[in-house]
PDB file of N, CA and C in Angstrom:
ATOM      1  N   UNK A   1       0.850  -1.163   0.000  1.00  0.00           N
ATOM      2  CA  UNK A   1       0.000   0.000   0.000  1.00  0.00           C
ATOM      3  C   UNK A   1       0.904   1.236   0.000  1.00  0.00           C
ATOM      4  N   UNK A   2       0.884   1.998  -1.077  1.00  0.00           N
ATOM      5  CA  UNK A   2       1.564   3.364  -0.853  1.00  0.00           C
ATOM      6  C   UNK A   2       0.672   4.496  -0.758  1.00  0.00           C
ATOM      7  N   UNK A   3       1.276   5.340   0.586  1.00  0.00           N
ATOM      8  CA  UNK A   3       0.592   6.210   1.094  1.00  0.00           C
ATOM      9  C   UNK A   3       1.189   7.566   0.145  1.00  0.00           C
ATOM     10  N   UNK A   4      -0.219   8.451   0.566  1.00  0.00           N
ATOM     11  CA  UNK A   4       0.342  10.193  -0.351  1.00  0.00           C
ATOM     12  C   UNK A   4       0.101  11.141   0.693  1.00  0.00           C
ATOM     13  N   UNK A   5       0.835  11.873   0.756  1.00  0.00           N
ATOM     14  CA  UNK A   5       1.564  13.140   1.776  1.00  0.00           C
ATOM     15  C   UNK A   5      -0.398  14.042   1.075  1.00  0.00           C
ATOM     16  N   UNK A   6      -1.208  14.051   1.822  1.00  0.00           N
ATOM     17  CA  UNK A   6      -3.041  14.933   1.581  1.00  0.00           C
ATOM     18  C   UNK A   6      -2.337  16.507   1.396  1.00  0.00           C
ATOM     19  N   UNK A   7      -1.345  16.946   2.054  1.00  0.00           N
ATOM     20  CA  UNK A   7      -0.684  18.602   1.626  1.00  0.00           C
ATOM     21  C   UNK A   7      -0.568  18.604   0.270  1.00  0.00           C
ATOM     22  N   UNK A   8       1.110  17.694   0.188  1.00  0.00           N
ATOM     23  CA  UNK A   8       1.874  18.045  -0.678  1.00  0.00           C
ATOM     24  C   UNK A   8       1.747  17.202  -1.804  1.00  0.00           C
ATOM     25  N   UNK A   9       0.740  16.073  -2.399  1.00  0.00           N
ATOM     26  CA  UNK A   9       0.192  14.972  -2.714  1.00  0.00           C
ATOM     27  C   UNK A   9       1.764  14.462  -3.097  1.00  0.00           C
ATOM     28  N   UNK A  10       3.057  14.395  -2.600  1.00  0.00           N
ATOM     29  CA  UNK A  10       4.245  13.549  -2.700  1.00  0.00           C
ATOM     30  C   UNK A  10       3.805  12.495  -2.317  1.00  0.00           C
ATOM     31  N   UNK A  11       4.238  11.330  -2.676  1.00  0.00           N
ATOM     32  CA  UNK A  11       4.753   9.907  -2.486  1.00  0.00           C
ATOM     33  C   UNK A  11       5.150  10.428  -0.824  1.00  0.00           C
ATOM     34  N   UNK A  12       5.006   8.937  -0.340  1.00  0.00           N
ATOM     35  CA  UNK A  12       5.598   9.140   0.788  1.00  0.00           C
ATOM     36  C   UNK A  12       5.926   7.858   1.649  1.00  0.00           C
ATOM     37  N   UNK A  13       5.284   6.898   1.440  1.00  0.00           N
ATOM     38  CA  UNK A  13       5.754   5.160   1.872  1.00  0.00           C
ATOM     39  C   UNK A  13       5.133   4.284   0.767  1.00  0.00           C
ATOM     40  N   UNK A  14       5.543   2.926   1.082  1.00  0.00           N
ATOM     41  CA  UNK A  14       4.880   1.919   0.428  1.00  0.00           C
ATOM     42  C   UNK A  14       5.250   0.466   1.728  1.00  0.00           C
ATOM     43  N   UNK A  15       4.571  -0.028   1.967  1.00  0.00           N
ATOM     44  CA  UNK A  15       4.270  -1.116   3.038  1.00  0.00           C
ATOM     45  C   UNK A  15       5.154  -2.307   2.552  1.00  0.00           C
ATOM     46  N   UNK A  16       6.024  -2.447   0.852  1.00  0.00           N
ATOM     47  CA  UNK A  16       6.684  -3.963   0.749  1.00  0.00           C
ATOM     48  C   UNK A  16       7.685  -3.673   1.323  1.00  0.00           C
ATOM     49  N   UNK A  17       8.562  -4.993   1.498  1.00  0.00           N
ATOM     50  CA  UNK A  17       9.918  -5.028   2.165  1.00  0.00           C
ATOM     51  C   UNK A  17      10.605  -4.025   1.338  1.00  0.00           C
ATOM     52  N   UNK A  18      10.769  -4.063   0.163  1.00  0.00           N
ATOM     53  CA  UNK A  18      11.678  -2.968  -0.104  1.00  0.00           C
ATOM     54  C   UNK A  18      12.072  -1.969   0.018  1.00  0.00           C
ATOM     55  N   UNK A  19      10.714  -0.936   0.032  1.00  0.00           N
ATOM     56  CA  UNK A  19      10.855   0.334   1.050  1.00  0.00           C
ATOM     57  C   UNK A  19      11.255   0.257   2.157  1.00  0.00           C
ATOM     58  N   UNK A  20      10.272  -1.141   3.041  1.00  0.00           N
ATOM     59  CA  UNK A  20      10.365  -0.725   4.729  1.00  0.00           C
ATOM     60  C   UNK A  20      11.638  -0.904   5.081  1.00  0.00           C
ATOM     61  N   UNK A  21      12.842  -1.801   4.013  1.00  0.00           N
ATOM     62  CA  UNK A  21      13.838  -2.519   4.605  1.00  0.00           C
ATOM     63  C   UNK A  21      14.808  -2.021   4.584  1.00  0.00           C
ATOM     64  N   UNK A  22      14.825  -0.766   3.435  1.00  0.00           N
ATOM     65  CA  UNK A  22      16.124  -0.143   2.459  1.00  0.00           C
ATOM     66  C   UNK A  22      15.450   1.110   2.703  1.00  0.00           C
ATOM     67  N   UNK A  23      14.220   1.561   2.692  1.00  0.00           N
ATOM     68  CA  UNK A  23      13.435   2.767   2.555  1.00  0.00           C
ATOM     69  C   UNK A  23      14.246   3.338   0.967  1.00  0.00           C
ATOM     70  N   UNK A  24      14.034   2.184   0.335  1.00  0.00           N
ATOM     71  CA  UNK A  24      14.307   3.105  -1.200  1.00  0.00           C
ATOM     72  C   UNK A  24      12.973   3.146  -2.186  1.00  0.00           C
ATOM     73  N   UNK A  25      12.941   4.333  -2.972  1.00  0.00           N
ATOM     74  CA  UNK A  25      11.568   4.113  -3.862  1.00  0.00           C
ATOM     75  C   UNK A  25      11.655   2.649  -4.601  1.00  0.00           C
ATOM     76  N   UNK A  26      10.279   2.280  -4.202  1.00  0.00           N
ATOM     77  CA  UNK A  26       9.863   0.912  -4.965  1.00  0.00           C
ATOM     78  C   UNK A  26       9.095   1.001  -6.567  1.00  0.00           C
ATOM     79  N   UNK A  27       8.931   0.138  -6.832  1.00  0.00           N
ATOM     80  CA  UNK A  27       8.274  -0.167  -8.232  1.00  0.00           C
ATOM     81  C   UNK A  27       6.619   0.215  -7.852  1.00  0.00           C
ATOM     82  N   UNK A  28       6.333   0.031  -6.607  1.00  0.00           N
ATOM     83  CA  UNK A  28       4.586   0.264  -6.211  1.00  0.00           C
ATOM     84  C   UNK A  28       4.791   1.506  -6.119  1.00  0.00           C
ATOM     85  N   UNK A  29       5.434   2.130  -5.579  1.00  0.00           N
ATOM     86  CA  UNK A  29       5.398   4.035  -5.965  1.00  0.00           C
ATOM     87  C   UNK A  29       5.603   4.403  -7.284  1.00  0.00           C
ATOM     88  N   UNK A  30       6.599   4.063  -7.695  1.00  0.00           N
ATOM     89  CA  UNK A  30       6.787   4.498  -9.419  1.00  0.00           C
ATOM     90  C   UNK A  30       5.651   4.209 -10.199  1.00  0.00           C
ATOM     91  N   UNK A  31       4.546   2.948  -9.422  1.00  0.00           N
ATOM     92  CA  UNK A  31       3.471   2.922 -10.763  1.00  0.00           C
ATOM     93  C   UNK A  31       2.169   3.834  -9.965  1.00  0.00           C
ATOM     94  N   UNK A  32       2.025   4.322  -9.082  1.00  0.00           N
ATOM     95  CA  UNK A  32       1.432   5.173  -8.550  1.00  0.00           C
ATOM     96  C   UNK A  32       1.491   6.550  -9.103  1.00  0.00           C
ATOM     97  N   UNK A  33       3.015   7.130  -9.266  1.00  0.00           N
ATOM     98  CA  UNK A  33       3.177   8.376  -9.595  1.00  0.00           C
ATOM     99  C   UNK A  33       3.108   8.156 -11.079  1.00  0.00           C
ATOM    100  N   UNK A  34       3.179   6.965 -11.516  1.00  0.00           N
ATOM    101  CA  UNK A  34       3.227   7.119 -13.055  1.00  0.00           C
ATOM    102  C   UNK A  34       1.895   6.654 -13.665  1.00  0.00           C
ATOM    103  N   UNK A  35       0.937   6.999 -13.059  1.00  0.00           N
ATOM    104  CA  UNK A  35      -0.526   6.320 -13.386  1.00  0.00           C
ATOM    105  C   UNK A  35      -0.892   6.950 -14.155  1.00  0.00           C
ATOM    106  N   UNK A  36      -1.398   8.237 -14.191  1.00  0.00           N
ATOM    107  CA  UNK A  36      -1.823   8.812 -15.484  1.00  0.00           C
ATOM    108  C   UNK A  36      -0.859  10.219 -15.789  1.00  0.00           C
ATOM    109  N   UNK A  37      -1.187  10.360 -16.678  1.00  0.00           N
ATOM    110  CA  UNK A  37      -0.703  11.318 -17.311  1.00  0.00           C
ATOM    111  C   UNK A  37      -0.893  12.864 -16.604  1.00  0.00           C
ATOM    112  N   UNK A  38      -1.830  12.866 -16.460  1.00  0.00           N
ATOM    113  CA  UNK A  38      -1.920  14.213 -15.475  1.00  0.00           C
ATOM    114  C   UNK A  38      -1.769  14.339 -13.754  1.00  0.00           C
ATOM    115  N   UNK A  39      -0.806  13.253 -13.451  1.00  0.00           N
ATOM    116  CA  UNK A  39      -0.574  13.691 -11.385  1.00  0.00           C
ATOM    117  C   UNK A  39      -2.149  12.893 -11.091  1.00  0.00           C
ATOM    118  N   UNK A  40      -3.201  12.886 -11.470  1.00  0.00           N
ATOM    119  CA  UNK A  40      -4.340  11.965 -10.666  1.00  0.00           C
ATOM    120  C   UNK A  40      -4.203  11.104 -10.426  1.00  0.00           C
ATOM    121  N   UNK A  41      -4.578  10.628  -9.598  1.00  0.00           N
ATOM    122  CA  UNK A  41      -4.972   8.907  -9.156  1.00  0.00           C
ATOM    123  C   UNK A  41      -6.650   8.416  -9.082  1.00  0.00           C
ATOM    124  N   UNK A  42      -6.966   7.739  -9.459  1.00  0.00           N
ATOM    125  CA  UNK A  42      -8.816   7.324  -9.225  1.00  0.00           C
ATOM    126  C   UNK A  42      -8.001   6.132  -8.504  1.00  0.00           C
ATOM    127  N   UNK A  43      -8.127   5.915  -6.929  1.00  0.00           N
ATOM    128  CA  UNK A  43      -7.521   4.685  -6.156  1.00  0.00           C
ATOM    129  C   UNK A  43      -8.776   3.639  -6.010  1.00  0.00           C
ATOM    130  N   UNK A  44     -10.284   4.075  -6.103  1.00  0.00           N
ATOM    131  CA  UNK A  44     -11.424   3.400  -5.991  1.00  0.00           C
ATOM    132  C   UNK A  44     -12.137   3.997  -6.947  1.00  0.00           C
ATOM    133  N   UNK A  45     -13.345   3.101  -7.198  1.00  0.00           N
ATOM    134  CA  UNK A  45     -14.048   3.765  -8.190  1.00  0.00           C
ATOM    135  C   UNK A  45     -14.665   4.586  -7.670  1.00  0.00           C
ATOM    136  N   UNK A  46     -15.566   5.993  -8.170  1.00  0.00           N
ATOM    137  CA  UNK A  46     -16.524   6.600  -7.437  1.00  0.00           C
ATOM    138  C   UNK A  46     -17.995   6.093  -7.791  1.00  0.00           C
ATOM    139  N   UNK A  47     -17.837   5.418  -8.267  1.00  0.00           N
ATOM    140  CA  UNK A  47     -19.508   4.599  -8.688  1.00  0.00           C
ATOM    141  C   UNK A  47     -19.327   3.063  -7.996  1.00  0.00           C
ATOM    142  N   UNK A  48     -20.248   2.785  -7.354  1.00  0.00           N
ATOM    143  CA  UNK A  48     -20.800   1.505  -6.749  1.00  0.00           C
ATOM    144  C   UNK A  48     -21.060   0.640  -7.847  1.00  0.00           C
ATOM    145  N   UNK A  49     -20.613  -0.223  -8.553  1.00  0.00           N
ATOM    146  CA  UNK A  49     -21.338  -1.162  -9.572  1.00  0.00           C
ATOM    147  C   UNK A  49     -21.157  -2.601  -8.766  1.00  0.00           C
ATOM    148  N   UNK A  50     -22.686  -3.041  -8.414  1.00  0.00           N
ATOM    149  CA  UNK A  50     -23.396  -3.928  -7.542  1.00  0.00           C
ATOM    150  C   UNK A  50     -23.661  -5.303  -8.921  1.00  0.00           C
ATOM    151  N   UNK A  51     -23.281  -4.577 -10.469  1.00  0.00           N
ATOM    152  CA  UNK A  51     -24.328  -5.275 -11.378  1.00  0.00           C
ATOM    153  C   UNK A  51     -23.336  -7.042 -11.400  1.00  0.00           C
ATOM    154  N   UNK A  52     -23.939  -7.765 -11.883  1.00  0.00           N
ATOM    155  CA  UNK A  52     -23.002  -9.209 -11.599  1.00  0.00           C
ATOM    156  C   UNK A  52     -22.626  -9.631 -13.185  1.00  0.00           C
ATOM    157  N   UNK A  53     -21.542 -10.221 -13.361  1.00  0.00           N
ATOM    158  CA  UNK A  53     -21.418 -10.164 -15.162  1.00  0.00           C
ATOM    159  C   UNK A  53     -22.242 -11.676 -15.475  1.00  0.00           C
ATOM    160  N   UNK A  54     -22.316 -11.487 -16.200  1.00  0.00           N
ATOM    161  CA  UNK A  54     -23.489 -12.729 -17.359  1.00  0.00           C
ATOM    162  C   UNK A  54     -23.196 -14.244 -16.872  1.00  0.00           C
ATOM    163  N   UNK A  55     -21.452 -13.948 -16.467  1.00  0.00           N
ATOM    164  CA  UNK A  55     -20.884 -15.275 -16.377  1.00  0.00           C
ATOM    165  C   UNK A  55     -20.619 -15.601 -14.522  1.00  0.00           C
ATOM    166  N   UNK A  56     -21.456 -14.926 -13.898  1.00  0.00           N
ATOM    167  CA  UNK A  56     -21.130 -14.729 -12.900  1.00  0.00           C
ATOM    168  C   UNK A  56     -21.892 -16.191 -12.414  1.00  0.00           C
ATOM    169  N   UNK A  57     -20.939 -16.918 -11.306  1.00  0.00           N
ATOM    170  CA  UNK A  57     -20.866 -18.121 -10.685  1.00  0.00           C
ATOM    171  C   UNK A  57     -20.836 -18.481  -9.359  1.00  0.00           C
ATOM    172  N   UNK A  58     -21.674 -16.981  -8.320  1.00  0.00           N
ATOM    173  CA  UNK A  58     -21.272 -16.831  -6.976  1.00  0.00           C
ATOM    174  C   UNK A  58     -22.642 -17.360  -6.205  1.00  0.00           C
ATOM    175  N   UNK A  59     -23.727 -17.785  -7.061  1.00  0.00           N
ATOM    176  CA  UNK A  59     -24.299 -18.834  -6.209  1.00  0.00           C
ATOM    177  C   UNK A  59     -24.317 -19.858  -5.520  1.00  0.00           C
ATOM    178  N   UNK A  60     -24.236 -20.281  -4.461  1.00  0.00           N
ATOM    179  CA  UNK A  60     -23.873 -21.195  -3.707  1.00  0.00           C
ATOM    180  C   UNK A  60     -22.314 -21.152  -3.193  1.00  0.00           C
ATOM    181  N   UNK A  61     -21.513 -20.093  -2.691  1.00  0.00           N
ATOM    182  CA  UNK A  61     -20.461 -19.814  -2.683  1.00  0.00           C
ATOM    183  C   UNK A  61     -20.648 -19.066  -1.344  1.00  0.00           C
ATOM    184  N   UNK A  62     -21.753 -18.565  -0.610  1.00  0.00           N
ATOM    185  CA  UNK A  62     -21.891 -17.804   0.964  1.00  0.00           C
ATOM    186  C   UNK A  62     -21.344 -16.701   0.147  1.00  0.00           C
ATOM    187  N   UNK A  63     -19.790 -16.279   0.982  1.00  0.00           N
ATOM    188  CA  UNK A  63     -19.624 -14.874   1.443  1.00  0.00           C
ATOM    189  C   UNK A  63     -18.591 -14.614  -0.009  1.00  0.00           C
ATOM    190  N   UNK A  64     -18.392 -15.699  -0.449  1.00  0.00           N
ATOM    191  CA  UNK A  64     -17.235 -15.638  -1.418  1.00  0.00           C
ATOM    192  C   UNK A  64     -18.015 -15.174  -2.889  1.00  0.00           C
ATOM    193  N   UNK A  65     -17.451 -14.948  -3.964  1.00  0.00           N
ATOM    194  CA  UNK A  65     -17.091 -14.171  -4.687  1.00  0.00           C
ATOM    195  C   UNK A  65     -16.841 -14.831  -6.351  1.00  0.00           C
ATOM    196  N   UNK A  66     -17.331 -15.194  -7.295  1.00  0.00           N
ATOM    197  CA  UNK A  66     -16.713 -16.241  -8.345  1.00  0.00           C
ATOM    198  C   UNK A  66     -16.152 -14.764  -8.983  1.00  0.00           C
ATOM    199  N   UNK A  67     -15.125 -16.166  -9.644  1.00  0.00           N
ATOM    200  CA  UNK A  67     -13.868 -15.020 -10.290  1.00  0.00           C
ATOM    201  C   UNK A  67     -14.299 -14.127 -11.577  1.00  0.00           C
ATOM    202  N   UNK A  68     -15.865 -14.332 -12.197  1.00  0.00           N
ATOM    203  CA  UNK A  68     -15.807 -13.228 -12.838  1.00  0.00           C
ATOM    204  C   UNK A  68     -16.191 -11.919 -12.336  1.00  0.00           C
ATOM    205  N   UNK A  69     -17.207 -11.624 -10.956  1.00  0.00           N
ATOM    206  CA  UNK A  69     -17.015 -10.808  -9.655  1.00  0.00           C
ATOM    207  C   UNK A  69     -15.961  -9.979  -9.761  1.00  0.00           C
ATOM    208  N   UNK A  70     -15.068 -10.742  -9.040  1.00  0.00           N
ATOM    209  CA  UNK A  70     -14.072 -10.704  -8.230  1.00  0.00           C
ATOM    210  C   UNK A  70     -13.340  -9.442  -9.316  1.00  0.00           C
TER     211      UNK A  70
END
């Protein structure tokens, strides 16, 4: 998980060993800062889509999830 500085929107950790171990920029920050073209990030969607795809297989599965879901 890499966190962003809410001020200065800098990079500022990432939770794999590599950062925590070396604290050097990782590959999970570089694809963070390099996500789009303009500095944004969309980290979640802002729309809820509840809809299930055609091929969806999560009946009889309880709490779990079939992988076209997922």
């Amino acid at each position: 998980m890499v966190t962003i500085d809410d001020v200065t929107s800098e990079l500022m950790a990432c939770t794999c060993p590599h950062h925590v171990h070396r604290n050097a920029f990782c590959k999970h920050m570089a694809a963070v800062e390099n996500a789009t073209d303009d500095g944004t990030l969309d980290a979640f969607s802002s729309e809820d889509d509840d809809t299930e795809p055609e091929d969806c297989e999560c009946e009889g599965l309880g709490d779990f999830r079939c992988w076209p879901c997922a």
